[in-house]
C-alpha atoms as a PDB file:
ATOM      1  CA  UNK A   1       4.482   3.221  13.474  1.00  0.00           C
ATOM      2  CA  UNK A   2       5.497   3.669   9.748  1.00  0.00           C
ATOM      3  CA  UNK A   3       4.830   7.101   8.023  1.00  0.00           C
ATOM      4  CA  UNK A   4       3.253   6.303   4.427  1.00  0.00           C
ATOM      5  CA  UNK A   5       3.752   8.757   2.020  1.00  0.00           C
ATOM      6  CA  UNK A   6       0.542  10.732   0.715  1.00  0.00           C
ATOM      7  CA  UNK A   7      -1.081   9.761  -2.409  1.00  0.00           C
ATOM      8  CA  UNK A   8       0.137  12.944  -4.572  1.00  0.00           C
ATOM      9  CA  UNK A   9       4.082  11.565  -3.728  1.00  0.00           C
ATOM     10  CA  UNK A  10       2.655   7.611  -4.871  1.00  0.00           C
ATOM     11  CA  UNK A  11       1.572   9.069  -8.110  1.00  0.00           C
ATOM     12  CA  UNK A  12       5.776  10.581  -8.960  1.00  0.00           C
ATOM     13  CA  UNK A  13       6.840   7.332  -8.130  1.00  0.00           C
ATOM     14  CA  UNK A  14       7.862   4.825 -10.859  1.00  0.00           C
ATOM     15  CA  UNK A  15       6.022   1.619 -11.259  1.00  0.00           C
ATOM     16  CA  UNK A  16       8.672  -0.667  -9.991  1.00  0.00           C
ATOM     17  CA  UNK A  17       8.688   1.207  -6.337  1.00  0.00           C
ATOM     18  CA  UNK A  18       5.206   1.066  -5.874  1.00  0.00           C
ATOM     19  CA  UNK A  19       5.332  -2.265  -6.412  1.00  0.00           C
ATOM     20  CA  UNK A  20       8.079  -2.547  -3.608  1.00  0.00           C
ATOM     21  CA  UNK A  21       6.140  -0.903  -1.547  1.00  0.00           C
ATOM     22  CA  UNK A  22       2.743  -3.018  -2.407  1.00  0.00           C
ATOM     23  CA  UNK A  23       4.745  -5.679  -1.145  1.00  0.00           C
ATOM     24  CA  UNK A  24       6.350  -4.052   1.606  1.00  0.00           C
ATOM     25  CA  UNK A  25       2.748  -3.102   2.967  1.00  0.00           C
ATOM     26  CA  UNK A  26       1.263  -6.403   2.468  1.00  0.00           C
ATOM     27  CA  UNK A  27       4.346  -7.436   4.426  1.00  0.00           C
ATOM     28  CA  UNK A  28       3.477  -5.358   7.539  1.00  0.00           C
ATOM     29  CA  UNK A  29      -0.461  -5.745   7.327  1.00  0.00           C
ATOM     30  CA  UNK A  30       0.550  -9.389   7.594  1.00  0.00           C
ATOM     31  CA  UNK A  31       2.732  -9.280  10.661  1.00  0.00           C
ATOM     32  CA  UNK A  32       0.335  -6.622  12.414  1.00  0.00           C
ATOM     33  CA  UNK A  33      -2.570  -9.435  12.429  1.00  0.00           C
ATOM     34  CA  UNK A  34      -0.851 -12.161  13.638  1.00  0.00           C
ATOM     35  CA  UNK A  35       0.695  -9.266  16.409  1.00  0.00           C
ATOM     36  CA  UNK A  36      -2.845  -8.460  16.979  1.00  0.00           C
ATOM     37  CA  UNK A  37      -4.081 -12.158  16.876  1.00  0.00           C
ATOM     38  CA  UNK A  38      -1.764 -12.919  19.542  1.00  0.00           C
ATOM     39  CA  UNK A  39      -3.078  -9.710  21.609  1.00  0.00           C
ATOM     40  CA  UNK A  40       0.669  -8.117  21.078  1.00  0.00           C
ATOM     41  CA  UNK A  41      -0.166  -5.683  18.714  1.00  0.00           C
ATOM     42  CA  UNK A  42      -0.576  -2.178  20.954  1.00  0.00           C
ATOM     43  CA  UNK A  43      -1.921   0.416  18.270  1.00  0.00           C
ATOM     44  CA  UNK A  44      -4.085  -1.720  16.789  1.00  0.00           C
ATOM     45  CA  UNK A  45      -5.546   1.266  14.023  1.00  0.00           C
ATOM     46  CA  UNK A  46      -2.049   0.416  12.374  1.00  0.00           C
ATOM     47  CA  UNK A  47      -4.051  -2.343  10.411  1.00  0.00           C
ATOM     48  CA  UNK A  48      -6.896   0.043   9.221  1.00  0.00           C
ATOM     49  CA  UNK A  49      -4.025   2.405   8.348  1.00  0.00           C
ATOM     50  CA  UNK A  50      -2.146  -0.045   6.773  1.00  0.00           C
ATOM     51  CA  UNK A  51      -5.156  -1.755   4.706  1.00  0.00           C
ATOM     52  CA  UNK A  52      -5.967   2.213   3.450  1.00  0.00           C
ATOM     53  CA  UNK A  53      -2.118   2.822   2.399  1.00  0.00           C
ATOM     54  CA  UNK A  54      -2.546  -0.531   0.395  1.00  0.00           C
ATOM     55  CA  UNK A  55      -5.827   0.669  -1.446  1.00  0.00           C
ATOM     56  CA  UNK A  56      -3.689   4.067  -2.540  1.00  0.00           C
ATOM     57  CA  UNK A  57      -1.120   2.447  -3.769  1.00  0.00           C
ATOM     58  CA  UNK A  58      -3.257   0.260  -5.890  1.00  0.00           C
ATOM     59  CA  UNK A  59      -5.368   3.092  -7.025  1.00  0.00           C
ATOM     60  CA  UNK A  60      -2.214   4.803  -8.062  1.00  0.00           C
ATOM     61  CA  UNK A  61      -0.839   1.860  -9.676  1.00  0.00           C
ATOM     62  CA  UNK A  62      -4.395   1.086 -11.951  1.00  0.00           C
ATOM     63  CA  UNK A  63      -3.955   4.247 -13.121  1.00  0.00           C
ATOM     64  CA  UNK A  64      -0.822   4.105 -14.372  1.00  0.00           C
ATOM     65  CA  UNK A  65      -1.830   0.629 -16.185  1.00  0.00           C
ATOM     66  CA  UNK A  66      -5.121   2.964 -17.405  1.00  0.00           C
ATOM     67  CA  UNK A  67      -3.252   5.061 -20.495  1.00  0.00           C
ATOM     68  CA  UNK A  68      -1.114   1.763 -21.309  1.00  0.00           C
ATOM     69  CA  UNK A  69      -4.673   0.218 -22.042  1.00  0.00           C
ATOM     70  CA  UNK A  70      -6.099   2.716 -23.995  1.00  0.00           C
ATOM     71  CA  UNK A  71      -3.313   3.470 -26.503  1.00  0.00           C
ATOM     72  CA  UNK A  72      -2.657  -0.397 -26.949  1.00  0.00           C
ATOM     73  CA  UNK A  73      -6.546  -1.058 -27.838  1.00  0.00           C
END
């Protein structure tokens, strides 16, 4: 089981390391349903944990894109 940091350590993170970690996640959420497909998977809220983690780090990283938006327009 993977600790994910909390949202208010995502948001001092620069842009390119969420995006590792975006990928990273996606990485894991993939291997965890073909574990759980296969019936190998043992802690099978990892996916549900993993899916959430994936959401924050998108939230985090739409609102970095948010002020680039608005001082462009």
């Amino acid at each position: 089981m993977e600790k994910w940091p909390k949202i208010k350590e995502l948001r001092t993170l620069p842009e390119a390391e969420l995006q590792v970690q975006l990928q990273k996640a996606r990485q894991t959420l993939w291997q965890d349903r073909l574990k759980a497909r296969e019936g190998a998977l043992q802690q099978t809220h990892e996916l549900r944990l993993t899916k959430r983690h994936i959401a924050r780090l998108q939230t985090v990283m739409n609102a970095l894109q948010k002020p680039r938006e608005a001082t462009s327009s």
